[in-house]
Protein backbone atom coordinates (compact mmCIF):
# COMPACT_ATOMS: atom_id res chain seq x y z
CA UNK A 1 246.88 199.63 74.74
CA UNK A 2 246.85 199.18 78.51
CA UNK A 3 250.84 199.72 79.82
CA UNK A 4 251.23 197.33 82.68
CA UNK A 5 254.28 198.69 83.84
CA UNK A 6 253.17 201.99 85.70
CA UNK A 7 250.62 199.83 87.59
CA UNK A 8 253.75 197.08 88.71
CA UNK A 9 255.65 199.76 89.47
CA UNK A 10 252.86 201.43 91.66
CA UNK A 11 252.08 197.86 93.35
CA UNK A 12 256.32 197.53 94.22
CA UNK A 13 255.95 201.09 95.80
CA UNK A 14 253.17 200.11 97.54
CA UNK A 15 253.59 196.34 98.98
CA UNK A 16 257.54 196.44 99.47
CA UNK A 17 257.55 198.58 102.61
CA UNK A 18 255.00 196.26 104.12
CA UNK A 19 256.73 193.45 103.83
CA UNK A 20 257.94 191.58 106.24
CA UNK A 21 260.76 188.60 106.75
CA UNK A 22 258.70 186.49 107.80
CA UNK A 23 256.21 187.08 105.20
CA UNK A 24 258.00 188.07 101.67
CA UNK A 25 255.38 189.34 99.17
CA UNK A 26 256.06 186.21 96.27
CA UNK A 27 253.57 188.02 94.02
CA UNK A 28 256.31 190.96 93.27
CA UNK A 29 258.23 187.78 91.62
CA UNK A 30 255.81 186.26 90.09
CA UNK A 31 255.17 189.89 88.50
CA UNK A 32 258.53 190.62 87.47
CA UNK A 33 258.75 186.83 85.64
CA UNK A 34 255.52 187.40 83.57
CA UNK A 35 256.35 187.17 80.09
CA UNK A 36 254.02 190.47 78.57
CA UNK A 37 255.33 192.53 81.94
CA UNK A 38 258.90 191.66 80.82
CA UNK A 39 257.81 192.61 77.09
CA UNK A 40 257.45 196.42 78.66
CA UNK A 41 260.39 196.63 80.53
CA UNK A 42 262.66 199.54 79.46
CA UNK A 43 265.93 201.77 80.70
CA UNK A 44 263.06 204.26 82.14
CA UNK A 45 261.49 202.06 83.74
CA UNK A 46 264.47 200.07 85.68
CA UNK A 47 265.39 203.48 87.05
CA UNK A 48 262.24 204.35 88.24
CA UNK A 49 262.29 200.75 89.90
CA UNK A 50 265.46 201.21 91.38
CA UNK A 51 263.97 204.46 92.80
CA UNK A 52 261.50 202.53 94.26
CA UNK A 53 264.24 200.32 95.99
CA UNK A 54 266.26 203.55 97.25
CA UNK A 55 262.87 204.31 98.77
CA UNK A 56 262.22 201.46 100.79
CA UNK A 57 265.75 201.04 101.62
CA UNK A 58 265.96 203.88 103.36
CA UNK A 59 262.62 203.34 105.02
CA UNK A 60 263.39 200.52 106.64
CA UNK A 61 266.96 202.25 107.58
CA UNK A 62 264.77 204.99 109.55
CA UNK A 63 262.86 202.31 110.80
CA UNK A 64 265.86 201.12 112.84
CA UNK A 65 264.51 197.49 111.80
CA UNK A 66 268.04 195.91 112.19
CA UNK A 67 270.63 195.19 109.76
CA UNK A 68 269.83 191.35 109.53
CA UNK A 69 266.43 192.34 108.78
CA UNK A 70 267.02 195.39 106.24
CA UNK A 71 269.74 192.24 104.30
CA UNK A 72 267.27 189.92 104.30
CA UNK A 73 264.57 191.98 103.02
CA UNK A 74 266.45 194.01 100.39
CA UNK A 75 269.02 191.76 99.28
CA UNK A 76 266.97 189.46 97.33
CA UNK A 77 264.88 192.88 95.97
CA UNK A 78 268.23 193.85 94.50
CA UNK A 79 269.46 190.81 93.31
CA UNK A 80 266.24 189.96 91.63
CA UNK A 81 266.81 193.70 89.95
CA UNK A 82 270.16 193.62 88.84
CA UNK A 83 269.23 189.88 87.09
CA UNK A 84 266.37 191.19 85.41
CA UNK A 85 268.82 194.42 83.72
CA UNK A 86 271.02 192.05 82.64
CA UNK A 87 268.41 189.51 80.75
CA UNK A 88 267.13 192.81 79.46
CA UNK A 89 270.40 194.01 77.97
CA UNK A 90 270.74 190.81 76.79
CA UNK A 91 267.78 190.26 75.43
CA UNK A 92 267.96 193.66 73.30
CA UNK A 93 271.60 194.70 72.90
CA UNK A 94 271.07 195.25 69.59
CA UNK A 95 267.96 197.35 69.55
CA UNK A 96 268.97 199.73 72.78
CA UNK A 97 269.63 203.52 71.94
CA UNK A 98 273.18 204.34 73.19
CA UNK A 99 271.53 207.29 75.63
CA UNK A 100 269.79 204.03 77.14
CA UNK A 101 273.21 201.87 77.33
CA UNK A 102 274.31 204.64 79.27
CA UNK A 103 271.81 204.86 81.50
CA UNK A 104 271.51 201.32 82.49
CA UNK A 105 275.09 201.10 83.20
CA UNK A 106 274.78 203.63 85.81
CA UNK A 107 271.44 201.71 86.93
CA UNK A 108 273.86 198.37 87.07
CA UNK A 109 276.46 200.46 89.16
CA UNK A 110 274.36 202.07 91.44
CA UNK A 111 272.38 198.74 91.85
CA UNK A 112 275.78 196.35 92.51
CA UNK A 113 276.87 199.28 94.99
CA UNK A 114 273.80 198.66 97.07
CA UNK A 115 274.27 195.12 97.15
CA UNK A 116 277.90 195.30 98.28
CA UNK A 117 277.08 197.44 100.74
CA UNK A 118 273.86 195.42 101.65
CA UNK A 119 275.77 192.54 101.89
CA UNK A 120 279.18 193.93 103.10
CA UNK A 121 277.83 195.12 106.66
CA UNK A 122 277.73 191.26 107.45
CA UNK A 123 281.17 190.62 105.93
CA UNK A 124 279.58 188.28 103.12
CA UNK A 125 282.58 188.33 100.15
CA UNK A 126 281.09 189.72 96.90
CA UNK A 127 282.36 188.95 93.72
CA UNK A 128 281.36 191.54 91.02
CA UNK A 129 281.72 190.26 87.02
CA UNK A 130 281.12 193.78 85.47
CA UNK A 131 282.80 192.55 82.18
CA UNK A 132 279.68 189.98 81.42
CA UNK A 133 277.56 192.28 81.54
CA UNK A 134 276.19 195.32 79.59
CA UNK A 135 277.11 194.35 75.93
């Protein structure tokens, strides 16, 4: 059977850098909402995603872009990310390994940190609820 999450992940490391804020790529939503790419989603996979988002982060932090820019471009990447962890934990508390627990609660962290600080550098309060999340 054909895995489709290599290739989403390889299309996210490829489109997400050229995106723009006046043009967001909607087709990385519409990718991450499809029912059989959610089906494939695992712990491995979220952190190689959230690799992907360190990436481009950064990238557009080299670029100089602007902070109102690199918020408005990232913050909904994140976001989107950090939603999508939780529906998975959710979804499968009771059939995730405890090595994969683990790592997705460091994936959570490291993902909320990034937002805070994403969304911190224009003094926008964030509210963190840690304790409904990750069963």
């Amino acid at each position: 059977m054909l895995t489709k999450m290599p290739l989403v992940l390889a299309y996210k490391a490829f489109a997400l850098p050229k995106e723009s804020d006046f043009f967001p790529n909607e087709f990385i939503s519409q990718l991450e909402n499809t029912p059989s790419v959610r089906e494939e989603e695992s712990a491995i996979h979220f952190a190689e995603e959230l690799l992907i988002l360190e990436e481009v982060n950064l990238l557009f932090k080299n670029e100089d872009i602007g902070r109102e820019s690199l918020t408005f471009r990232m913050v909904p990447r994140y976001e989107s990310y950090v939603s999508r962890l939780d529906n998975y934990t959710q979804e499968y508390s009771d059939s995730i390994p405890d090595a994969d627990r683990k790592l997705i609660s460091l994936l959570y962290t490291m993902a909320l940190n990034q937002l805070r600080t994403l969304k911190m550098v224009f003094g926008v309060p964030v509210v963190v609820n840690v304790e409904g999340t990750q069963n």
